[in-house]
N, C-alpha and C. Protein backbone atom coordinates (compact mmCIF):
# COMPACT_ATOMS: atom_id res chain seq x y z
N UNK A 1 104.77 88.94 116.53
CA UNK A 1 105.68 89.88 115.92
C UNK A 1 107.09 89.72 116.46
N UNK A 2 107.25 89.22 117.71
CA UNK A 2 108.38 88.88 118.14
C UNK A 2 109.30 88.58 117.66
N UNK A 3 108.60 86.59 117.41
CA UNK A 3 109.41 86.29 116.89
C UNK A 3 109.90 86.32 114.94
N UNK A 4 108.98 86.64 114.71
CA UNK A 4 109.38 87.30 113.22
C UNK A 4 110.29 87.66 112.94
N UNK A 5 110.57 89.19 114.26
CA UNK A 5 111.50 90.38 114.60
C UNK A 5 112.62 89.74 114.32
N UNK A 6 113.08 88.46 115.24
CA UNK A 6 113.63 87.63 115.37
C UNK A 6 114.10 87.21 114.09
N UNK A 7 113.27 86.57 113.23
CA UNK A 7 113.73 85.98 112.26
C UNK A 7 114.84 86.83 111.04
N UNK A 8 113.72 88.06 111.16
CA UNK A 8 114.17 88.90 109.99
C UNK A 8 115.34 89.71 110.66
N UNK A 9 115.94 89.14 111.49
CA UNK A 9 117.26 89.95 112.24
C UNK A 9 116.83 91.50 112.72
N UNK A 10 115.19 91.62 112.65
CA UNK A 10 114.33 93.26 113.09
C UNK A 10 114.94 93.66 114.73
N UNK A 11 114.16 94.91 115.19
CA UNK A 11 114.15 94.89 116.30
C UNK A 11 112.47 94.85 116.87
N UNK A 12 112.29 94.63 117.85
CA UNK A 12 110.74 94.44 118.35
C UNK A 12 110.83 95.15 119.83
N UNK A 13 109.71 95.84 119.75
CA UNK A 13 109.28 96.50 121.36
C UNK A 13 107.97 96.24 121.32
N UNK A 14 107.43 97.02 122.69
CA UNK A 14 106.48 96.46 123.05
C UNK A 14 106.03 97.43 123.90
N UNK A 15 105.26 98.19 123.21
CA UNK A 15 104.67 99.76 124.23
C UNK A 15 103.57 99.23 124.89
N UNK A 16 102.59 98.19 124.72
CA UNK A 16 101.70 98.15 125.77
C UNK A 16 101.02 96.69 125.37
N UNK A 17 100.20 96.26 126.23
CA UNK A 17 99.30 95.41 125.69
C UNK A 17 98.48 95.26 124.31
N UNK A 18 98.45 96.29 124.07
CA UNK A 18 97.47 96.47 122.51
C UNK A 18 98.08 97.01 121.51
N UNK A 19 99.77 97.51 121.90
CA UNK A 19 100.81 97.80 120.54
C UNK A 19 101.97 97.40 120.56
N UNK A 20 102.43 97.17 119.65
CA UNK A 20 104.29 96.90 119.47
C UNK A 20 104.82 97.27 118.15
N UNK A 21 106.08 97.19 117.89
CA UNK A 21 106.48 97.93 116.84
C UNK A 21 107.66 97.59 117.00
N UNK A 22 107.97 96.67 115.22
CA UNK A 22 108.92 96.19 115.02
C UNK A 22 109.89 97.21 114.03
N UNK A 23 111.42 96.94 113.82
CA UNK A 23 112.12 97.56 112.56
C UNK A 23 112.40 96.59 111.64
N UNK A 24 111.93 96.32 110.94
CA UNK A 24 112.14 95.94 109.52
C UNK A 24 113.18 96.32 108.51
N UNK A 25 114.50 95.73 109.11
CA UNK A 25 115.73 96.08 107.77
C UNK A 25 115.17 95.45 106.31
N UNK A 26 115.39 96.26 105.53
CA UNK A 26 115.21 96.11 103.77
C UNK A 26 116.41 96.62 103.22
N UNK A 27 115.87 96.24 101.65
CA UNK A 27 117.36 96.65 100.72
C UNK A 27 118.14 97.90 101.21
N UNK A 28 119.24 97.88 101.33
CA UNK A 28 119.94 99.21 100.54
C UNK A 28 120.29 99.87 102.30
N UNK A 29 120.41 99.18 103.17
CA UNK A 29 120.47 99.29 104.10
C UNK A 29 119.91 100.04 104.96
N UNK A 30 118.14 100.04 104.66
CA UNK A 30 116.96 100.83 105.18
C UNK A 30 116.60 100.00 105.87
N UNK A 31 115.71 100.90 106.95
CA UNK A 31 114.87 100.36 107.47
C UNK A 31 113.37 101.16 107.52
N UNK A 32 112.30 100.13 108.49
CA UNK A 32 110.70 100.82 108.47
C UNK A 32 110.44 100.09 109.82
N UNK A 33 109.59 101.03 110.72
CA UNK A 33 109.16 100.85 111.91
C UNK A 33 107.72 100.44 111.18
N UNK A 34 107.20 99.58 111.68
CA UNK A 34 105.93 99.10 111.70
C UNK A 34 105.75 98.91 112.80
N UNK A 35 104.26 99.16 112.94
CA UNK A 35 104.01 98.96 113.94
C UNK A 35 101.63 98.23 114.19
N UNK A 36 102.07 97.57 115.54
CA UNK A 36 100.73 96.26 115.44
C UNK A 36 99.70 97.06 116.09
N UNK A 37 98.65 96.97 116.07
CA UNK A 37 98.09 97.86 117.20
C UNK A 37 96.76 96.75 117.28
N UNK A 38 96.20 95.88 118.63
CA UNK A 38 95.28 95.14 118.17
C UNK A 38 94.25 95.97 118.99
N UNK A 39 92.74 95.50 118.62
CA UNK A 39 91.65 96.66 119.49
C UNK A 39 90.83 94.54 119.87
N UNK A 40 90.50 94.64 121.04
CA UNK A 40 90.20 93.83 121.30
C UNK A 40 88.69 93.52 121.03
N UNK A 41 88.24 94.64 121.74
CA UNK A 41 86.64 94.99 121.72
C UNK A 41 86.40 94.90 120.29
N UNK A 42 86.65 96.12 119.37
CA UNK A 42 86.49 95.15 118.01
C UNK A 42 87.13 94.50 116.87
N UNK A 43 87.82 93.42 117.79
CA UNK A 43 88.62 92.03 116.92
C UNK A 43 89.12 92.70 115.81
N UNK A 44 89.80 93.29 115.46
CA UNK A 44 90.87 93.98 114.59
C UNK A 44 92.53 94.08 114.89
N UNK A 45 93.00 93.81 113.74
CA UNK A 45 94.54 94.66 114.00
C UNK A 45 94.96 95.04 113.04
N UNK A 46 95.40 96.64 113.40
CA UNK A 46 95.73 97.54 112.69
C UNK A 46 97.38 97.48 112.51
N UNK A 47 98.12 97.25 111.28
CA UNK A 47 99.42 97.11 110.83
C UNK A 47 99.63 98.27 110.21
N UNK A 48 100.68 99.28 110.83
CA UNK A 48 100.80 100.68 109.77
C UNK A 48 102.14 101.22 109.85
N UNK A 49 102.39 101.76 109.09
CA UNK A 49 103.92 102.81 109.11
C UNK A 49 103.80 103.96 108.49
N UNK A 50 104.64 104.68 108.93
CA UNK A 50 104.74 106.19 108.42
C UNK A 50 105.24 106.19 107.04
N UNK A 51 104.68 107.12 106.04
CA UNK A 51 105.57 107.88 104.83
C UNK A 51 106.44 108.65 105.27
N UNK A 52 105.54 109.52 105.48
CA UNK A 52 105.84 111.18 105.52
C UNK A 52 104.99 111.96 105.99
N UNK A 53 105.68 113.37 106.46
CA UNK A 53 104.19 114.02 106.84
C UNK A 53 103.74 114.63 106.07
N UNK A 54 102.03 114.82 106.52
CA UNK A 54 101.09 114.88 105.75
C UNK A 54 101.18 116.09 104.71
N UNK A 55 102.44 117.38 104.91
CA UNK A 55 102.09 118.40 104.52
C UNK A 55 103.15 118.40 103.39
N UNK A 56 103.92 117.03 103.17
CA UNK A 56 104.94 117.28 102.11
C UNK A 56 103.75 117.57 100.67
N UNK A 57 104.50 117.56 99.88
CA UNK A 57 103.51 117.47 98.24
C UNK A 57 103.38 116.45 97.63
N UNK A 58 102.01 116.10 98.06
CA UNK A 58 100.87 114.78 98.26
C UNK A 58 100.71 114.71 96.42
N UNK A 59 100.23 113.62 96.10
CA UNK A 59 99.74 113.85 94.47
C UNK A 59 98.93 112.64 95.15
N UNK A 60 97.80 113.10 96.28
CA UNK A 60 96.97 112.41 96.24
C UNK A 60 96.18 111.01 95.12
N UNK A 61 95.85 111.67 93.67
CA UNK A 61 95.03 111.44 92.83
C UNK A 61 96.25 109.93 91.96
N UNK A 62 97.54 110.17 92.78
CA UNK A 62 98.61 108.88 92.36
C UNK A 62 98.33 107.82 93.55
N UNK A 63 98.57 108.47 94.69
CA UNK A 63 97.92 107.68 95.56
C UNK A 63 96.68 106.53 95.51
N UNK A 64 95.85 107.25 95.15
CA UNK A 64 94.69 106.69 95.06
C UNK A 64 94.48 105.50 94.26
N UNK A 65 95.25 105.85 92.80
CA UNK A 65 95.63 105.05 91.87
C UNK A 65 96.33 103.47 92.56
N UNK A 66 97.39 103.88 93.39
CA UNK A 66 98.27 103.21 93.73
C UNK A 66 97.34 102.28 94.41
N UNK A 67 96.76 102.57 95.32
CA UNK A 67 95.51 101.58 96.13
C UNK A 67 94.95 100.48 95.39
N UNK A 68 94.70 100.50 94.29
CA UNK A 68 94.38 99.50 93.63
C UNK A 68 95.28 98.50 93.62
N UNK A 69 96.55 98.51 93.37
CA UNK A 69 97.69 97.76 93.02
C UNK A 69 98.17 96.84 94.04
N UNK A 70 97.44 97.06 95.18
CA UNK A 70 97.88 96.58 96.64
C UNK A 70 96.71 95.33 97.13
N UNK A 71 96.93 94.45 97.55
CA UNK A 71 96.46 93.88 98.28
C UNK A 71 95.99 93.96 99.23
N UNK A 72 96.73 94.16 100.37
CA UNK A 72 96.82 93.93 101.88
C UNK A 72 97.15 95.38 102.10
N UNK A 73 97.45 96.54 101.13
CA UNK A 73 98.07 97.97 102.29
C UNK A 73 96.94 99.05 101.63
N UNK A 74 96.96 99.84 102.23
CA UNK A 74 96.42 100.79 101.55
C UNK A 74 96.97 102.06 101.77
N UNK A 75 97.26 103.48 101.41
CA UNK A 75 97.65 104.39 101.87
C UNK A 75 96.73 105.15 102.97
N UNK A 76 96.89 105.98 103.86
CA UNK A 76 95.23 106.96 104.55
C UNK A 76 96.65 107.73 104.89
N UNK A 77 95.75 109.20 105.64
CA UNK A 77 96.45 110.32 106.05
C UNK A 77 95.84 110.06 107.62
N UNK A 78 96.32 110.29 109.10
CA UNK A 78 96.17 109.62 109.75
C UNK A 78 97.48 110.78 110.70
N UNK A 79 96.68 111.81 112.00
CA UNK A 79 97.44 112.10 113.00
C UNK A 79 98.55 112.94 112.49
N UNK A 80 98.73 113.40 111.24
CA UNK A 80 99.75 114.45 110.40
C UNK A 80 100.30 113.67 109.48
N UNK A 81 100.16 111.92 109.07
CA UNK A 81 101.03 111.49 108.44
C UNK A 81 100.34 110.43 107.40
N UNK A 82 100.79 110.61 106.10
CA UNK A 82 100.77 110.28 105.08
C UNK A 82 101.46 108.26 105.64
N UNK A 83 100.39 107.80 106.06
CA UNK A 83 100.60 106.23 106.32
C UNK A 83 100.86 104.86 105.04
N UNK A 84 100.90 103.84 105.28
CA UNK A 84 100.26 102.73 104.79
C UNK A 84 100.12 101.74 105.73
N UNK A 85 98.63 101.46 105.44
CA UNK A 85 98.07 100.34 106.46
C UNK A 85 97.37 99.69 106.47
N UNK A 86 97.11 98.66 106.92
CA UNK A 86 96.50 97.35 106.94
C UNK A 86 95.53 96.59 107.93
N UNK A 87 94.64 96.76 107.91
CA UNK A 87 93.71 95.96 109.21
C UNK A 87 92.71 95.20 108.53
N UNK A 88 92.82 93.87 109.73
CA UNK A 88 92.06 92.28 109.49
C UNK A 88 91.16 92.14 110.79
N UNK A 89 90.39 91.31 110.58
CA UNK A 89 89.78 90.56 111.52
C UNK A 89 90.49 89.74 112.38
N UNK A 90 91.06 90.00 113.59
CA UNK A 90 91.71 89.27 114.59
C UNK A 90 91.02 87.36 114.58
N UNK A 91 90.02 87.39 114.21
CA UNK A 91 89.34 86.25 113.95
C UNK A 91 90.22 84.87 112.92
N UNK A 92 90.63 86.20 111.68
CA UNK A 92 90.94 85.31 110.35
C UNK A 92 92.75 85.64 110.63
N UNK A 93 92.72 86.42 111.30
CA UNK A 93 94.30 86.50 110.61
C UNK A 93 95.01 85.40 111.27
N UNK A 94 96.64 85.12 110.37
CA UNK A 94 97.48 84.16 111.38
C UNK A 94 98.70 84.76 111.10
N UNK A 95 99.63 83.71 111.19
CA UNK A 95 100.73 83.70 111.39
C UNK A 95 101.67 84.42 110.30
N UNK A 96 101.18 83.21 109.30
CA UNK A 96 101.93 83.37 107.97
C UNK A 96 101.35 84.51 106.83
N UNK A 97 100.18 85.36 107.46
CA UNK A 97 99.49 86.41 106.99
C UNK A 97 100.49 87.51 107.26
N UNK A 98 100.66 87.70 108.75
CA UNK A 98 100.97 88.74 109.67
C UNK A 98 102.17 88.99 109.26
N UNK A 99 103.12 88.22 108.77
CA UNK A 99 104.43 88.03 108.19
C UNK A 99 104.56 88.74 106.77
N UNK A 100 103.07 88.58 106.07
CA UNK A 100 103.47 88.81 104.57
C UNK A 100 102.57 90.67 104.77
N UNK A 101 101.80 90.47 105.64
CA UNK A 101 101.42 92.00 105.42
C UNK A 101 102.17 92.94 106.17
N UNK A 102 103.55 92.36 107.55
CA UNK A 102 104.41 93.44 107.73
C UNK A 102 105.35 93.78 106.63
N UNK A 103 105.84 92.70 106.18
CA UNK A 103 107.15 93.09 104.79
C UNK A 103 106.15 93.79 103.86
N UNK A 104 105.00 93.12 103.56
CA UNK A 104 104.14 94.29 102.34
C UNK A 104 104.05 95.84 102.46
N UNK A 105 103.75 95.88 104.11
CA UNK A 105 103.42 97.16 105.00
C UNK A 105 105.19 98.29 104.48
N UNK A 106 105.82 97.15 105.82
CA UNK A 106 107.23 98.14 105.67
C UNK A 106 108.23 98.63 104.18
N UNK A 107 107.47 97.57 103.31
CA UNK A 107 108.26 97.82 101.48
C UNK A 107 107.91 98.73 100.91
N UNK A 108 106.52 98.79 100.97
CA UNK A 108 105.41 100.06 100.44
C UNK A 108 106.14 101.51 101.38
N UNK A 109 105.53 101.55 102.33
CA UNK A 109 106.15 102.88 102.91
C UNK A 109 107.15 103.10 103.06
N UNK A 110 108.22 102.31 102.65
CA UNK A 110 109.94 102.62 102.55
C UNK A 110 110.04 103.43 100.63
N UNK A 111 109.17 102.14 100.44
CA UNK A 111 109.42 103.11 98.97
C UNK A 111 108.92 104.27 98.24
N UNK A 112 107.26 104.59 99.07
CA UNK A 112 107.03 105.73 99.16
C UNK A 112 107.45 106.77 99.83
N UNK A 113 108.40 106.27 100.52
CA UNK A 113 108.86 107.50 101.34
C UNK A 113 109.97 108.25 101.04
N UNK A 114 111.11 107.08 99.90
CA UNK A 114 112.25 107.46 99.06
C UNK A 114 111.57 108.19 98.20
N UNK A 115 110.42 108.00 97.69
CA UNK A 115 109.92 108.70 96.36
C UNK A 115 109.68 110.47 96.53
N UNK A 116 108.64 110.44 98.18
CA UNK A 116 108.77 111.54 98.48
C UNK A 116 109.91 112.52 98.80
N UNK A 117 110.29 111.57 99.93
CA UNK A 117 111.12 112.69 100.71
C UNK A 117 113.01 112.51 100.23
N UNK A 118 113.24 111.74 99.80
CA UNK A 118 114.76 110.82 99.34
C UNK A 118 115.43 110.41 100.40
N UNK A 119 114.26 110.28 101.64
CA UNK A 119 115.12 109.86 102.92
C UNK A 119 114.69 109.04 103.24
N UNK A 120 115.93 108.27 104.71
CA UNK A 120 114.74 107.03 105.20
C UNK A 120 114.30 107.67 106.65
N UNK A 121 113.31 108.45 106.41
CA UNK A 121 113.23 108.51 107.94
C UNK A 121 112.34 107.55 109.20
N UNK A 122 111.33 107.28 108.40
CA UNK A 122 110.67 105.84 109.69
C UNK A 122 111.26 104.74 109.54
């Protein structure tokens, strides 16, 4: 994720061994915190960002819809917040995956989050 960070002119931290969390500048002079979270024990990594919180006015039943349309993200509600996220098998994933499911990750929840709230707040 580093060097990605890197590439895409992002910023990258690094809260611990098993998370980090990059910013992802996009159009219109937004940005989206994503963030990696790997679980070792069971070979996963979890890629997610915030919408919004959970208590704005959800139209769940669009949501749901929306899930289909996605590949790699999915929406969940998750700790108060209306997410989108992504987890693989630490096994299969690589490089040029990890790349296309953070921009997938941070595009989706930037644009659901204009839709909701008309702000950028993550």
């Amino acid at each position: 994720m580093k060097s990605y960070a890197e590439e895409i002119k992002g910023n990258y931290s690094e809260y611990d061994d098993e998370r980090s969390v990059i910013i992802v500048p996009l159009q219109d002079e937004r940005f989206q915190a994503v963030i990696a979270e790997i679980t070792e024990k069971e070979q996963r990594i979890n890629i997610s960002s915030k919408v919004c919180d959970s208590e704005e006015n959800l139209d769940i039943r669009e949501l749901l819809i929306e899930n289909h349309k996605y590949p790699y993200c999915k929406f969940s509600l998750s700790n108060g917040f209306l997410k989108v996220e992504s987890v693989f098998n630490t096994k299969i994933f690589n490089e040029e995956l990890l790349k296309k499911v953070i921009l997938d990750v941070a595009n989706l929840a930037d644009q659901w989050e204009f839709k909701i709230t008309g702000k950028d707040i993550f």
